[in-house]
Protein backbone atom coordinates (compact mmCIF):
# COMPACT_ATOMS: atom_id res chain seq x y z
CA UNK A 1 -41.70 -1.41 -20.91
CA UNK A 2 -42.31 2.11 -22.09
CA UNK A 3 -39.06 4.59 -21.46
CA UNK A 4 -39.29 6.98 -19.26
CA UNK A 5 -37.89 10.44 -19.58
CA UNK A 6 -36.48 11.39 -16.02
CA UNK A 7 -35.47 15.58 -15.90
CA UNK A 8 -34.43 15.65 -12.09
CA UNK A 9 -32.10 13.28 -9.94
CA UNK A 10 -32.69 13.15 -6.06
CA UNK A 11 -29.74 12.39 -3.97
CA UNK A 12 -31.35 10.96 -0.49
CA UNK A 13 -29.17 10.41 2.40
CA UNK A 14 -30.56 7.78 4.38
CA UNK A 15 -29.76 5.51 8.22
CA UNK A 16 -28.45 2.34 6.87
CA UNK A 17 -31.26 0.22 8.77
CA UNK A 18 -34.33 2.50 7.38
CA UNK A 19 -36.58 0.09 4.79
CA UNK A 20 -39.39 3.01 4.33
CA UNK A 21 -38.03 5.78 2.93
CA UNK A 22 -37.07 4.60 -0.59
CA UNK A 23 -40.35 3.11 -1.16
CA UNK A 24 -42.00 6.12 -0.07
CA UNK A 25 -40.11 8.83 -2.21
CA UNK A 26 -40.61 6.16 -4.94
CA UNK A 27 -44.34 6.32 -4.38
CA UNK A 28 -44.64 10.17 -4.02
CA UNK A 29 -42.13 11.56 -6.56
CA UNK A 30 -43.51 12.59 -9.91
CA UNK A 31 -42.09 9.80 -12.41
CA UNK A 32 -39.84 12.66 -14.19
CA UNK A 33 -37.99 12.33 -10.81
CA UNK A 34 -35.39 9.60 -10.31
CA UNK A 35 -33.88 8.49 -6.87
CA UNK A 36 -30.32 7.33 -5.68
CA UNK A 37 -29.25 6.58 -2.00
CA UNK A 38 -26.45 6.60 0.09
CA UNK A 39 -26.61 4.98 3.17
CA UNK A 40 -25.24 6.01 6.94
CA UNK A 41 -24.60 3.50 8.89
CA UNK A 42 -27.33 3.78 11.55
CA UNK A 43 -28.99 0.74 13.53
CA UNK A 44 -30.36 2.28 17.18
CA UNK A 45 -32.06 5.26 17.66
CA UNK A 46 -29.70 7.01 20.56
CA UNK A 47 -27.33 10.10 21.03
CA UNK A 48 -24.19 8.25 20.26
CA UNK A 49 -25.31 7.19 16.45
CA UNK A 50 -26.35 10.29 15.89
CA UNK A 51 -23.28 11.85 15.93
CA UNK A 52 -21.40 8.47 14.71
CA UNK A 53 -23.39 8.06 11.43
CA UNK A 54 -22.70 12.13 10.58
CA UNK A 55 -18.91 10.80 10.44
CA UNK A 56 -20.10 9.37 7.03
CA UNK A 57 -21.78 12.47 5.83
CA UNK A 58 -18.92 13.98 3.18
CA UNK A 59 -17.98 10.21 1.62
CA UNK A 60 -21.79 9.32 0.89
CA UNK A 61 -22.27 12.76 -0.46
CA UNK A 62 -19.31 12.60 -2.70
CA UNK A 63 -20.36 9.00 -4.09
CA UNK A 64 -24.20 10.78 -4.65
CA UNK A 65 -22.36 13.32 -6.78
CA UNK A 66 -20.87 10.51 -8.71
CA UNK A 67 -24.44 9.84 -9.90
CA UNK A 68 -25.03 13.98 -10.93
CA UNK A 69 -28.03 14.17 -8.82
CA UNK A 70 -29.19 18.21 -8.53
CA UNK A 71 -29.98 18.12 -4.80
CA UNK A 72 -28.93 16.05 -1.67
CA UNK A 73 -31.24 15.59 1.20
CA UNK A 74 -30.30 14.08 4.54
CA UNK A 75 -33.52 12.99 5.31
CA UNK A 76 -33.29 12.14 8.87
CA UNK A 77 -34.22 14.10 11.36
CA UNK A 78 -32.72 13.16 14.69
CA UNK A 79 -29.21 13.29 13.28
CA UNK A 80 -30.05 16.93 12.35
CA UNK A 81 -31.16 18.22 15.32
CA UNK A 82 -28.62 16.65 17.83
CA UNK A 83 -25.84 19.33 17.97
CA UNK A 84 -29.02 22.10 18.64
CA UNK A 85 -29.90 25.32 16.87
CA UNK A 86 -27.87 25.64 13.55
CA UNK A 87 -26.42 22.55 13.53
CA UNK A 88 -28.88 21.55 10.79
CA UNK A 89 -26.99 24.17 9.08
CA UNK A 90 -23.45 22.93 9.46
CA UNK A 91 -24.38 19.50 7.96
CA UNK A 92 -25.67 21.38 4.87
CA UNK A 93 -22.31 22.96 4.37
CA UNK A 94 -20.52 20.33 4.79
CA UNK A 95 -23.03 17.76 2.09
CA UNK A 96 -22.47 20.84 -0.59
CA UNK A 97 -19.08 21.41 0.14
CA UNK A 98 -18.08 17.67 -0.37
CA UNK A 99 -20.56 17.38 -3.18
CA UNK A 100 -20.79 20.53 -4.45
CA UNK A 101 -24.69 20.14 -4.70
CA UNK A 102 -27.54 22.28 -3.03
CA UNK A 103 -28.69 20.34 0.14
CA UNK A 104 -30.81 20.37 2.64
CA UNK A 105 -31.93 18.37 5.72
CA UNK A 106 -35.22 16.32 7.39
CA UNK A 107 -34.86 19.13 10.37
CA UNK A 108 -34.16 22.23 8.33
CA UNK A 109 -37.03 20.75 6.17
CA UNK A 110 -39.68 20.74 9.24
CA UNK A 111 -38.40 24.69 10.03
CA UNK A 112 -38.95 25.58 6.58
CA UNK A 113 -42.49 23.46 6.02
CA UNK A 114 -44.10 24.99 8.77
CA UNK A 115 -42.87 28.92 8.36
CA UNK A 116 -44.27 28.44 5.04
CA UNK A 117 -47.80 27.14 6.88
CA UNK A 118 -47.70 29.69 9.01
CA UNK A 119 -47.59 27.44 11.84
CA UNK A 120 -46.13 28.82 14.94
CA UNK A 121 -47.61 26.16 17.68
CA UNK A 122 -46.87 22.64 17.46
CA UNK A 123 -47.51 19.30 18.61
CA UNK A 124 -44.83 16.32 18.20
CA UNK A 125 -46.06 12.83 17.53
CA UNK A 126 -42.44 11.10 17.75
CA UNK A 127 -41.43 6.79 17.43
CA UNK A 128 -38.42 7.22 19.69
CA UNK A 129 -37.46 7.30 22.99
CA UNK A 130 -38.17 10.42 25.76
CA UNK A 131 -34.55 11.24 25.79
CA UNK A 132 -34.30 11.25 22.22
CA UNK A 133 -37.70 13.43 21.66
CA UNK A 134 -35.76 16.13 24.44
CA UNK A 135 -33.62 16.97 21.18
CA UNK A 136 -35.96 17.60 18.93
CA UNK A 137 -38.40 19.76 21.18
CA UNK A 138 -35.60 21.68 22.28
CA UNK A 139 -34.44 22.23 18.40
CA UNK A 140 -37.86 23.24 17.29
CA UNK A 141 -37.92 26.15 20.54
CA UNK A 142 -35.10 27.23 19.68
CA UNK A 143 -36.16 27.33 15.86
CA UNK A 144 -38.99 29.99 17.57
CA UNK A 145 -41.62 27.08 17.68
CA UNK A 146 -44.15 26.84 21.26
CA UNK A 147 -44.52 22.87 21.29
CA UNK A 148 -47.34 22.80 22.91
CA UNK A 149 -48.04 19.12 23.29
CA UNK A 150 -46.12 15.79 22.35
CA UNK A 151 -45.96 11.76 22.70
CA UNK A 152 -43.61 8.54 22.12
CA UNK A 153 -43.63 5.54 21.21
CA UNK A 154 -40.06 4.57 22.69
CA UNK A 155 -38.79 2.65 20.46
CA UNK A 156 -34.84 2.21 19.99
CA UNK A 157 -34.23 -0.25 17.42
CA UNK A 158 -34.69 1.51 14.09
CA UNK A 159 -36.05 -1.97 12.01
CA UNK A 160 -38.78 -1.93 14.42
CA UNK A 161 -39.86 1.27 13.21
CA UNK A 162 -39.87 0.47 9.73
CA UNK A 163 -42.28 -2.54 10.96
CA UNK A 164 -44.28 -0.41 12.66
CA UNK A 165 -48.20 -0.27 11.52
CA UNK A 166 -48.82 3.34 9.89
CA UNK A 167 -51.78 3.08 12.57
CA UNK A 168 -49.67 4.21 15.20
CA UNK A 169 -48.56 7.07 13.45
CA UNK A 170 -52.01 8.12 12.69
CA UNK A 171 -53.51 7.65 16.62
CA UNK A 172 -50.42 9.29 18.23
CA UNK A 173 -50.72 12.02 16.10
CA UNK A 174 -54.44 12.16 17.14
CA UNK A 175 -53.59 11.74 20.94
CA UNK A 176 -50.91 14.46 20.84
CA UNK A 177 -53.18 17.16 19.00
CA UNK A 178 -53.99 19.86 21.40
CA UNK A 179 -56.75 22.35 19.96
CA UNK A 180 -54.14 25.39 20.24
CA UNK A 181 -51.60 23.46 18.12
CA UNK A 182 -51.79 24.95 14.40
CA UNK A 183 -49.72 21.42 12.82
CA UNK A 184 -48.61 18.49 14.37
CA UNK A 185 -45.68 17.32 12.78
CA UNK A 186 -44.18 13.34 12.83
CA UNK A 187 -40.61 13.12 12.49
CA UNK A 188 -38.74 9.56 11.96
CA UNK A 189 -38.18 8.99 8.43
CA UNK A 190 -38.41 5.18 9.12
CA UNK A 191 -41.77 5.70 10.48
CA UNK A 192 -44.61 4.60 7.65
CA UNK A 193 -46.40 7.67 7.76
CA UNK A 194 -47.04 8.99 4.24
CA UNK A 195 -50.73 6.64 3.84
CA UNK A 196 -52.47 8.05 6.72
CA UNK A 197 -51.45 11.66 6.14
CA UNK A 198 -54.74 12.68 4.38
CA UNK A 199 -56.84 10.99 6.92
CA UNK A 200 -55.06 12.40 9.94
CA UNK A 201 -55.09 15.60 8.60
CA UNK A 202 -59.17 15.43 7.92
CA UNK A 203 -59.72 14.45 11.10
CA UNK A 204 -57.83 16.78 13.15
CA UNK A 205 -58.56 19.51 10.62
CA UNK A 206 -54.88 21.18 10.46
CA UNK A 207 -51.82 20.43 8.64
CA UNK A 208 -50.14 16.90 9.24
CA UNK A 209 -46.19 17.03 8.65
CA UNK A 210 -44.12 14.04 8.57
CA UNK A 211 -40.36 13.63 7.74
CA UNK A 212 -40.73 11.92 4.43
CA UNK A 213 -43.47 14.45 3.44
CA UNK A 214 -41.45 17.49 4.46
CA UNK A 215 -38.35 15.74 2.94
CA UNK A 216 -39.73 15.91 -0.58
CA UNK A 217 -41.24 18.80 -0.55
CA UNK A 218 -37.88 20.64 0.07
CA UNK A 219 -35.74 18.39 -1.86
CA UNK A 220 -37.78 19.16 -5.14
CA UNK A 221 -37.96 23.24 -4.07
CA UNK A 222 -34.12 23.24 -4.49
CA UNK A 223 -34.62 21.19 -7.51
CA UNK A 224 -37.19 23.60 -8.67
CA UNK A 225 -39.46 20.99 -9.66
CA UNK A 226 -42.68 22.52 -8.92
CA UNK A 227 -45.36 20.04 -8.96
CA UNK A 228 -48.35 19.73 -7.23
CA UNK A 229 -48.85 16.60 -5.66
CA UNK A 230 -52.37 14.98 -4.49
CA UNK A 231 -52.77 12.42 -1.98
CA UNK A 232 -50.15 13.08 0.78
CA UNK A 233 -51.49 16.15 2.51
CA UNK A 234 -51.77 19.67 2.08
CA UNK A 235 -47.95 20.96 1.79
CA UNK A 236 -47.37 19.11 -0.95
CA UNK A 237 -50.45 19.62 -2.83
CA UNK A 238 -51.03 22.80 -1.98
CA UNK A 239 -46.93 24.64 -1.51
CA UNK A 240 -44.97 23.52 -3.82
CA UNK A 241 -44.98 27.27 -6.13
CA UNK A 242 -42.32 28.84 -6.77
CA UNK A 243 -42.11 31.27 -3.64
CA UNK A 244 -38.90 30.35 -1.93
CA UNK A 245 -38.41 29.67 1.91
CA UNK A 246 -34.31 31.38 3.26
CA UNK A 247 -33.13 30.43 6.45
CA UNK A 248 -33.85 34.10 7.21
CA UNK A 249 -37.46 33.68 6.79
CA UNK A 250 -37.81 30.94 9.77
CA UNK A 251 -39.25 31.96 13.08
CA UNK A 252 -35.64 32.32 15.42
CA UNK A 253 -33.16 32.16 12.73
């Protein structure tokens, strides 16, 4: 086996129950990119383990530091979101301050993505329960997104997810497109999402954002590992320059 010269460590921050999102990044990250995880312990999809598994958030960052990565990413997005506008922000702080990397998270990721787009009007193609979906509507409004249009699946156990057929991913997204939305945008980083991007994204003819996707793409921006990368949709072939997104630069921050 042929060495392989890796320039850039990721550290991913991910619910202990999630199978998906190591094979994805794995799939999608340009081979001069390593990954190492820490894990949250995270089984059901509800309001109470979303705040519970955050209780973890400063020793899992401190072990990924251990390992030198150059960027931590909590890529989850319902634990970002639950504490409202800004919270997203908090959780940052407290990943760098414990680590002392740059980080980011699966939410602030979404805000970012689709400011870059352009994209003002959204519709939300979500796994998880109604009550559960409330939070991340009302985070993107108050983020100065119109969510225009959105659909669940209701699921609460998080292995189910991560057994769920990437075809329901790609025909909720196409239910929940409205023609006034400019993205639609699939969050649940347990979700298998990243094969049917391209498709879903020809089909409906506007930008397709999912939480591993958008995950990534601002994990290797702080990184400044600026490759293009084919196969996964258009933000991460097409936006990963150099041109840097600030919390400033988001619609409502």
């Amino acid at each position: 086996m042929s060495h392989i010269t890796r320039t850039h460590r990721i550290g991913l921050l991910t619910p202990s129950s999630n199978t998906t999102q190591e094979p994805e990044f794995v799939e999608v990250l340009p081979r001069s990119v390593s990954l190492h995880t820490g894990r949250l312990s995270f089984t059901n999809i509800d309001a109470d383990t979303m705040f519970r598994c955050i209780e973890e958030l400063e020793q899992e960052s401190r072990k990924l530091a251990d390992a030198d990565v150059g960027a931590i990413i909590l890529a989850a997005t319902a634990p970002s979101v639950t504490g409202g506008k800004g919270y997203d922000r908090e959780l940052i702080k407290r990943m760098e301050d414990a680590s002392g990397k740059p980080a980011t998270t699966a939410s602030t990721a979404f805000v970012e993505a689709l400011t870059c787009l352009g994209s003002r009007k959204i519709a939300i193609a979500a796994p998880w329960s109604e009550a559960m979906n409330k939070t991340v509507v009302s985070f993107m409004e108050a983020n100065g997104f119109e969510v225009v249009n959105y659909g669940v699946m209701g699921l609460v156990r998080n292995t189910e997810l991560g057994r769920a057929d990437p075809e329901t991913a790609y025909e909720l997204g196409r239910r929940v497109d409205r023609p006034e939305a400019d993205a639609v945008i699939l969050p649940g980083g347990n979700w298998p999402t990243m094969s049917i991007v391209e498709r879903l994204e020809r089909d409906i003819g506007k930008p397709v954002l999912t939480n591993n996707a958008v995950s990534i793409w601002a994990v290797l921006r702080l990184l400044r590992s600026h490759h293009s990368i084919a196969g996964y949709g258009r933000l991460l072939r097409d936006h990963l320059g150099r041109d840097t997104i600030s919390a400033k630069a988001a619609p409502g921050a």
